[in-house]
Protein backbone atom coordinates (compact mmCIF):
# COMPACT_ATOMS: atom_id res chain seq x y z
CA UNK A 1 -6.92 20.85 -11.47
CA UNK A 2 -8.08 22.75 -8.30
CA UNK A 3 -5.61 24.87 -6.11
CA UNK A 4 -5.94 22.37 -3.59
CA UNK A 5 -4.98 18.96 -5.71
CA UNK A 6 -2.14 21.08 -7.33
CA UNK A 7 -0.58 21.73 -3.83
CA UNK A 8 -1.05 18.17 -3.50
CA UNK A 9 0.73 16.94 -6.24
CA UNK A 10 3.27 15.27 -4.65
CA UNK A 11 1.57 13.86 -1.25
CA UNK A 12 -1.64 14.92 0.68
CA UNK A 13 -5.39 14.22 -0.26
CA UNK A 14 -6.29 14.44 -3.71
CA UNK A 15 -9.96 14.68 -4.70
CA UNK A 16 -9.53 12.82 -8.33
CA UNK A 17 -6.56 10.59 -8.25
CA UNK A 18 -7.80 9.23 -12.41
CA UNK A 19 -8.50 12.90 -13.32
CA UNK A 20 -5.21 13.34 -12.18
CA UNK A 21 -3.88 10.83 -14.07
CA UNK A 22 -4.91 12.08 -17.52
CA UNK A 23 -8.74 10.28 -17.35
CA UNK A 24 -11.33 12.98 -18.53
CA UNK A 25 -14.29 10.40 -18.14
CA UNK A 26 -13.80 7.82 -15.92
CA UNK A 27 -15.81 5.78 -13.79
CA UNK A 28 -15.62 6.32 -9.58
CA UNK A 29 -12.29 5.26 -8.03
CA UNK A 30 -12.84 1.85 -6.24
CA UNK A 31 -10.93 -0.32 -4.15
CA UNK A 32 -10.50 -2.90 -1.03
CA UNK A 33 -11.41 -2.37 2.20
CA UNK A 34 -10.48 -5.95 4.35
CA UNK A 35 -12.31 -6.29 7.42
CA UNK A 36 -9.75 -8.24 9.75
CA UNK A 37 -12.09 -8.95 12.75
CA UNK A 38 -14.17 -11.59 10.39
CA UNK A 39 -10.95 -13.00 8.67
CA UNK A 40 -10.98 -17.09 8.89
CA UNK A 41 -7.68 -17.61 7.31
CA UNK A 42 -8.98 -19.85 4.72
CA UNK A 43 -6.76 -18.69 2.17
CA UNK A 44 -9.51 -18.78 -0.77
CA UNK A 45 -8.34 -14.86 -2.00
CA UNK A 46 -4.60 -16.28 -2.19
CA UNK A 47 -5.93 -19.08 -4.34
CA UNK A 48 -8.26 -17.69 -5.93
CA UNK A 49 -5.60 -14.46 -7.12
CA UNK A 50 -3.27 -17.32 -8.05
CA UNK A 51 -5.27 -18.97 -10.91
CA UNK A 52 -7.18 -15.81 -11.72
CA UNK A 53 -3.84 -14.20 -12.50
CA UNK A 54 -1.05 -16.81 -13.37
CA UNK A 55 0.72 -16.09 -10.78
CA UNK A 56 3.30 -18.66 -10.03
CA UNK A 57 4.33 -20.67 -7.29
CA UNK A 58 7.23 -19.68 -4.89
CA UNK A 59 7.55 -23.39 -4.05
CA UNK A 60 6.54 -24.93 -1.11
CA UNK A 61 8.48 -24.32 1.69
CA UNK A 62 7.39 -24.25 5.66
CA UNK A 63 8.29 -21.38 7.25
CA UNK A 64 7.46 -22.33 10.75
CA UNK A 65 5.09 -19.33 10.99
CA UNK A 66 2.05 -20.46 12.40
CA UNK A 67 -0.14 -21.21 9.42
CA UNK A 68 1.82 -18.95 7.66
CA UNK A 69 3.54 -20.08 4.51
CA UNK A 70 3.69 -17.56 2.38
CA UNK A 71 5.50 -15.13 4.03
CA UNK A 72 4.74 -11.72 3.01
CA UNK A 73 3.54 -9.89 -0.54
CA UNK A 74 5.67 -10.54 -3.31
CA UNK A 75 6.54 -10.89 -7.15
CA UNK A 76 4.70 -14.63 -6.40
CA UNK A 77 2.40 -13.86 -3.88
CA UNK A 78 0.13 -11.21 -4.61
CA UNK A 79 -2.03 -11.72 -1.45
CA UNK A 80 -0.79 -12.46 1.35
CA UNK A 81 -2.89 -13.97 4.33
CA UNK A 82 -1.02 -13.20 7.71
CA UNK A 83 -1.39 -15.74 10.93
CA UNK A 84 -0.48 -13.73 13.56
CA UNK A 85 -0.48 -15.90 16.95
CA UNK A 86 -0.89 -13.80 20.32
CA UNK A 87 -0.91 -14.46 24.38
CA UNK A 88 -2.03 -12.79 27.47
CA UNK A 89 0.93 -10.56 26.82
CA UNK A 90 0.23 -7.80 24.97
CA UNK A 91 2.68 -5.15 23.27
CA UNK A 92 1.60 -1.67 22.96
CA UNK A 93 2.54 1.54 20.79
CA UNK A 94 5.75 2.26 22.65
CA UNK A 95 7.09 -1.03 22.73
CA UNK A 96 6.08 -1.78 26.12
CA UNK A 97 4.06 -5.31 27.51
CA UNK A 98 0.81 -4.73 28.50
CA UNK A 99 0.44 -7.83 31.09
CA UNK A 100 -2.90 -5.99 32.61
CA UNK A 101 -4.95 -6.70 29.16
CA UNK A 102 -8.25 -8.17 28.93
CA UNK A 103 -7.84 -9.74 25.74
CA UNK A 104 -8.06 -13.63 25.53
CA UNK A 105 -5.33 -15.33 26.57
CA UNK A 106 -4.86 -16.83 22.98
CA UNK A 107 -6.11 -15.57 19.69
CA UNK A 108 -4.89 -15.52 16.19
CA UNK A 109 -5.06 -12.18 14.06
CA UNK A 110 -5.87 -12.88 10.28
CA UNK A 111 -5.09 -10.34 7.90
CA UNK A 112 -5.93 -10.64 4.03
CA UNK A 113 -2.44 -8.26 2.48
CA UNK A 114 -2.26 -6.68 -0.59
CA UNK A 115 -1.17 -3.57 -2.70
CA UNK A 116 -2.05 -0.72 -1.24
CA UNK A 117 -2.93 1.22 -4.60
CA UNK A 118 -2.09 4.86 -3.13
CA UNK A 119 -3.27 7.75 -4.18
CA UNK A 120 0.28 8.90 -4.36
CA UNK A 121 1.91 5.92 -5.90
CA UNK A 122 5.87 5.91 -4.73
CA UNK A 123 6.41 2.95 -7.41
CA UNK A 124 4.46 4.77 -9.78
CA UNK A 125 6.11 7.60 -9.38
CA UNK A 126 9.52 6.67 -9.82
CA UNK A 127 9.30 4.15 -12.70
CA UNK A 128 11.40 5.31 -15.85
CA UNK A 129 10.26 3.41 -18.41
CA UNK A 130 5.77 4.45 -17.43
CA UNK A 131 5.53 0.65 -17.04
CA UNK A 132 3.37 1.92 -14.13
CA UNK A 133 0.40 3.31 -14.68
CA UNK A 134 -2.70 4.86 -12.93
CA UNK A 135 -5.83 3.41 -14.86
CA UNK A 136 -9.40 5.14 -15.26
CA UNK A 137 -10.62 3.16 -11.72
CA UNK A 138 -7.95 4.90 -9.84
CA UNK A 139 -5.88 1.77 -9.37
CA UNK A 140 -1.84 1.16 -10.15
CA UNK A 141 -1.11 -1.44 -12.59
CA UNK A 142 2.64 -2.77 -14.32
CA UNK A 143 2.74 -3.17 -17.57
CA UNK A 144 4.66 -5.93 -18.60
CA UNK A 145 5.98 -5.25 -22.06
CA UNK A 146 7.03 -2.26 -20.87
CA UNK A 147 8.83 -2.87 -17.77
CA UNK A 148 12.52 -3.44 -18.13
CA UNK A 149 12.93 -4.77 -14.65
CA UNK A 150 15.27 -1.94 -13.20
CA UNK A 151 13.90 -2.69 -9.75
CA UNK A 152 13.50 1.48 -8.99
CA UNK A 153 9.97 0.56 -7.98
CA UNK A 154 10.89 -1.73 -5.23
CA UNK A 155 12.40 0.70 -3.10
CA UNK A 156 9.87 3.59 -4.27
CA UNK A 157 7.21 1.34 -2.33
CA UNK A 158 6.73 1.96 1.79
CA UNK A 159 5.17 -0.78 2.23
CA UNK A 160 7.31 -3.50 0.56
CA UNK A 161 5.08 -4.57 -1.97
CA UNK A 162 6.35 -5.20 -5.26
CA UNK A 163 8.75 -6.82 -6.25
CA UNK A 164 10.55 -8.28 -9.09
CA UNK A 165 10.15 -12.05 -10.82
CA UNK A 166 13.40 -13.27 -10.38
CA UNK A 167 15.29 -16.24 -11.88
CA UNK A 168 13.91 -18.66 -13.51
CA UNK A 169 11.78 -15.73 -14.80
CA UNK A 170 12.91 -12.49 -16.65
CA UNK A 171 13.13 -9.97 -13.47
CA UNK A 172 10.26 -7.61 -14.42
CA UNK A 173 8.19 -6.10 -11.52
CA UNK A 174 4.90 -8.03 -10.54
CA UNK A 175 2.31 -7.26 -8.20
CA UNK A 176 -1.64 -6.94 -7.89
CA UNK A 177 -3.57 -5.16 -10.21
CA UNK A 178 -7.17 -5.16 -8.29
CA UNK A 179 -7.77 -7.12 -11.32
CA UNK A 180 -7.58 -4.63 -14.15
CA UNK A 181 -8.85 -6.71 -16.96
CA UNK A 182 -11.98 -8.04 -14.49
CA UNK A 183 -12.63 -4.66 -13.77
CA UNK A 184 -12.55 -3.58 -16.95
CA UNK A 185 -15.18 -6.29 -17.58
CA UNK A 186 -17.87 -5.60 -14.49
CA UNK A 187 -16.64 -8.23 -12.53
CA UNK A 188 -15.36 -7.88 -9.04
CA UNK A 189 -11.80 -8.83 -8.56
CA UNK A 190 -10.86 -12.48 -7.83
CA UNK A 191 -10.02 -12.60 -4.10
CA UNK A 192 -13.02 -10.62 -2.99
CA UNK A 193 -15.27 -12.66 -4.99
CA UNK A 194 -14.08 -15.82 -3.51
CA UNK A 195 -13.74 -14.23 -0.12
CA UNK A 196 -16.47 -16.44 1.99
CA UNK A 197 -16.86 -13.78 4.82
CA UNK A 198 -16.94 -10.62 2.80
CA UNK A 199 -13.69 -9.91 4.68
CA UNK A 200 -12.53 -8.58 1.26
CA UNK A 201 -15.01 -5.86 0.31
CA UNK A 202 -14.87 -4.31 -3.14
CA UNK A 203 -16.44 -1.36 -4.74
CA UNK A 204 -16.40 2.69 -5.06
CA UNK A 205 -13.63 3.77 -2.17
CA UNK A 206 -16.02 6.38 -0.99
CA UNK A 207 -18.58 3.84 0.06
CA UNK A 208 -15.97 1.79 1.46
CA UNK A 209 -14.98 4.26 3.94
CA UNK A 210 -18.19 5.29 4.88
CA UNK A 211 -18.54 1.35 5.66
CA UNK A 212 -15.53 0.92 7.19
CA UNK A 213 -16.31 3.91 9.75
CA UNK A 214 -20.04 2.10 10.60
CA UNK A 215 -18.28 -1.03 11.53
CA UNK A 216 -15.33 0.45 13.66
CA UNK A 217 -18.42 2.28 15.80
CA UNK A 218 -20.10 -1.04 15.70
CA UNK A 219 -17.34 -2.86 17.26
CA UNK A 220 -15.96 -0.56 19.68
CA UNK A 221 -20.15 -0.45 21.01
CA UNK A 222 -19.49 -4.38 21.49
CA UNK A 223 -16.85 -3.72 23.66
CA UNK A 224 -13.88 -4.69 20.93
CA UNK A 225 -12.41 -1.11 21.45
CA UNK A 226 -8.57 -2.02 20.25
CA UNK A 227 -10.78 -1.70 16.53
CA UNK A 228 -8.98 0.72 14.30
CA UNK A 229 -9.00 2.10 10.25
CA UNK A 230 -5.39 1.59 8.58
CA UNK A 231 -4.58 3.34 5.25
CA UNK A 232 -8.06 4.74 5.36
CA UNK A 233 -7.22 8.67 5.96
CA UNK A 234 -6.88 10.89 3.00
CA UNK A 235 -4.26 12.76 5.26
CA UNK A 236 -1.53 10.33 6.16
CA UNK A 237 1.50 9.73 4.35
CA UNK A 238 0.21 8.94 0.79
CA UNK A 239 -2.68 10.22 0.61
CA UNK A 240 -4.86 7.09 1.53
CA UNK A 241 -5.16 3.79 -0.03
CA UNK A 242 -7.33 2.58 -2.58
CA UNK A 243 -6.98 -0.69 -0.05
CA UNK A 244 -7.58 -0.47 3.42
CA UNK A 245 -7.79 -2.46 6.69
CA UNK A 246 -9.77 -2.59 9.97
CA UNK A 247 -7.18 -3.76 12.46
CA UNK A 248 -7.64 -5.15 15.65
CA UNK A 249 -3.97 -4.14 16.99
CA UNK A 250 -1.26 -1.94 15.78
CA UNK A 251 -0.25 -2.05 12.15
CA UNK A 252 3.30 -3.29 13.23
CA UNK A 253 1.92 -6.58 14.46
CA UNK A 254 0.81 -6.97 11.02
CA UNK A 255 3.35 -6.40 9.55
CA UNK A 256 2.66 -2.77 8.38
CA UNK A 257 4.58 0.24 8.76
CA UNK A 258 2.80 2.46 10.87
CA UNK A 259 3.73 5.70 9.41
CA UNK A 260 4.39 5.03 5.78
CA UNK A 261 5.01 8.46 3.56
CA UNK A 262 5.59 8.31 0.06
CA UNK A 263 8.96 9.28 -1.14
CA UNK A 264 7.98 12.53 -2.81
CA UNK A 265 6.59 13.68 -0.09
CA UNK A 266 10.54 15.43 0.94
CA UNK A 267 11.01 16.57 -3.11
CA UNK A 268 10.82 19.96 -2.42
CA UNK A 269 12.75 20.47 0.19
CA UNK A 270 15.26 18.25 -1.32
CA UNK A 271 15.28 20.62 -4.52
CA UNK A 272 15.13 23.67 -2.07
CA UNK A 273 18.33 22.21 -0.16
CA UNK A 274 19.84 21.52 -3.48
CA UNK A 275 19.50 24.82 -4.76
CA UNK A 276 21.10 26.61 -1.59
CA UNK A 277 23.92 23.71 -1.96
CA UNK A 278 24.33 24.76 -5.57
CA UNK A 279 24.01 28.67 -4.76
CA UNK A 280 27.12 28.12 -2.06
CA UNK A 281 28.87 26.43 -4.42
CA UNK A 282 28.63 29.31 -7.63
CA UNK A 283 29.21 31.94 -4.78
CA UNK A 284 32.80 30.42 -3.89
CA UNK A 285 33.48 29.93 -7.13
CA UNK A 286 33.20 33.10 -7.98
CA UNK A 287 34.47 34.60 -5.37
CA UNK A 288 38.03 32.87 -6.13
CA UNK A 289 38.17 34.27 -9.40
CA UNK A 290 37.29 38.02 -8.53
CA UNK A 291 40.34 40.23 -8.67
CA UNK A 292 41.48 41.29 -5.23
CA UNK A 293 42.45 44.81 -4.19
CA UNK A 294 46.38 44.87 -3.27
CA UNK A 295 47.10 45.61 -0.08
């Protein structure tokens, strides 16, 4: 391990997140990167993750959201295609309406979700049991006989992805896992090989970012300036994300925090803060039992 990815352990870039792992020989770290701006909605990687995967149904409910009935990422939904319905109005960083925007006066933002498969892994990192795992392509994957469902996970994710199976099922934690067993075959995960845009794009994350970079600069020299990376930076608050998105407005209209940071990130100082707690503590405990000089 190199100076750098040690003081990186716990959040910041790291150059070999399988190497890291335990993976001597392993093959390059791959990954999604979802181009937004061509996004039809169609709902083919949904579908197609479904019956790849098993995954289950979470009935069929309308939730009055536009096209929009799945909701958000989940124990049942895996992917997650967002209809995001917008007028004249617009609503910038702080909060505040734009009215002075020349955006269309209508448009719908469709975003293909999905786990994020950081390079620093809050659910990974907090499992008990190792039920999480980092595998040799640099994804995160659950393993199911070995999770016991404690739910730590849930809250060790910043962006709300996984989730446990709950009743009728056993309450174990489910989410994607960029198709391990595909992978692990030469085949391209499900949704982006269904994808009928290539809004999905899979392959070595290095490439991917070097793509997703070329068409930013391609769109903002068409004019479509409001064209930005999410998730794509080694330096934000995990350490990148073996999937990434081009937005075409902030991450909150998504859906997406826009400053998520792993929870280790504050371990040290918690331990340092601990320690002077704990130091306090032995001093005044000590100090009551020392004899004291009469008077």
């Amino acid at each position: 391990m190199t100076l750098a990815n040690r003081a990186n352990s716990l959040y910041g870039p790291l150059d070999d997140v399988a190497a890291e792992a335990g993976h001597v020989e392993h093959p390059p770290r791959v990954g999604f990167f979802t181009d937004t701006s061509v996004c039809i909605g169609c709902k083919a990687c949904e579908v197609a993750c479904k019956e790849w995967n098993l995954v289950p149904d979470s009935g069929y409910d309308l939730l009055g959201m536009s096209f929009d009935n799945t909701g958000n990422l989940g124990a049942n939904s895996w992917r997650h295609v967002a209809f995001v319905e917008q007028d004249g109005a617009r609503v910038d960083g702080d909060g505040a309406t734009d009215q002075g925007s020349a955006l269309p006066d209508f448009r719908w933002l469709m975003a293909s979700d999905v786990c994020k498969h950081c390079t620093h892994a809050g659910c990974l990192d907090v499992c008990p049991t190792g039920a999480l795992f980092r595998t040799e392509f640099g994804t995160v994957v659950v393993q199911q006989d070995i999770c016991n469902g404690c739910g730590y996970c849930v809250s060790g994710c910043p962006y709300g992805v996984i989730e446990r199976r709950e009743h009728p099922h056993d309450g174990r934690a489910q989410k994607c896992t960029l198709c391990y067993d595909r992978l692990r075959g030469g085949l391209e995960p499900a949704c982006a090989k269904a994808c009928p845009t290539d809004s999905i794009q899979f392959g070595p994350l290095d490439e991917l970012r070097a793509t997703a970079a070329a068409r930013v600069d391609e769109l903002h020299s068409r004019g479509v300036t409001e064209a930005r990376l999410y998730g794509a930076s080694p330096d934000d608050g995990v350490g990148g994300n073996g999937a990434f998105f081009l937005l075409l407005d902030e991450p909150e209209v998504y859906g997406l925090p826009p400053d998520p940071v792993v929870p280790t990130r504050d371990l040290p100082d918690m331990w340092r803060y601990a320690g002077i707690a704990a130091s306090a503590l032995l001093a005044a405990v000590v100090s009551a039992f020392l004899p004291r000089r009469p008077r």
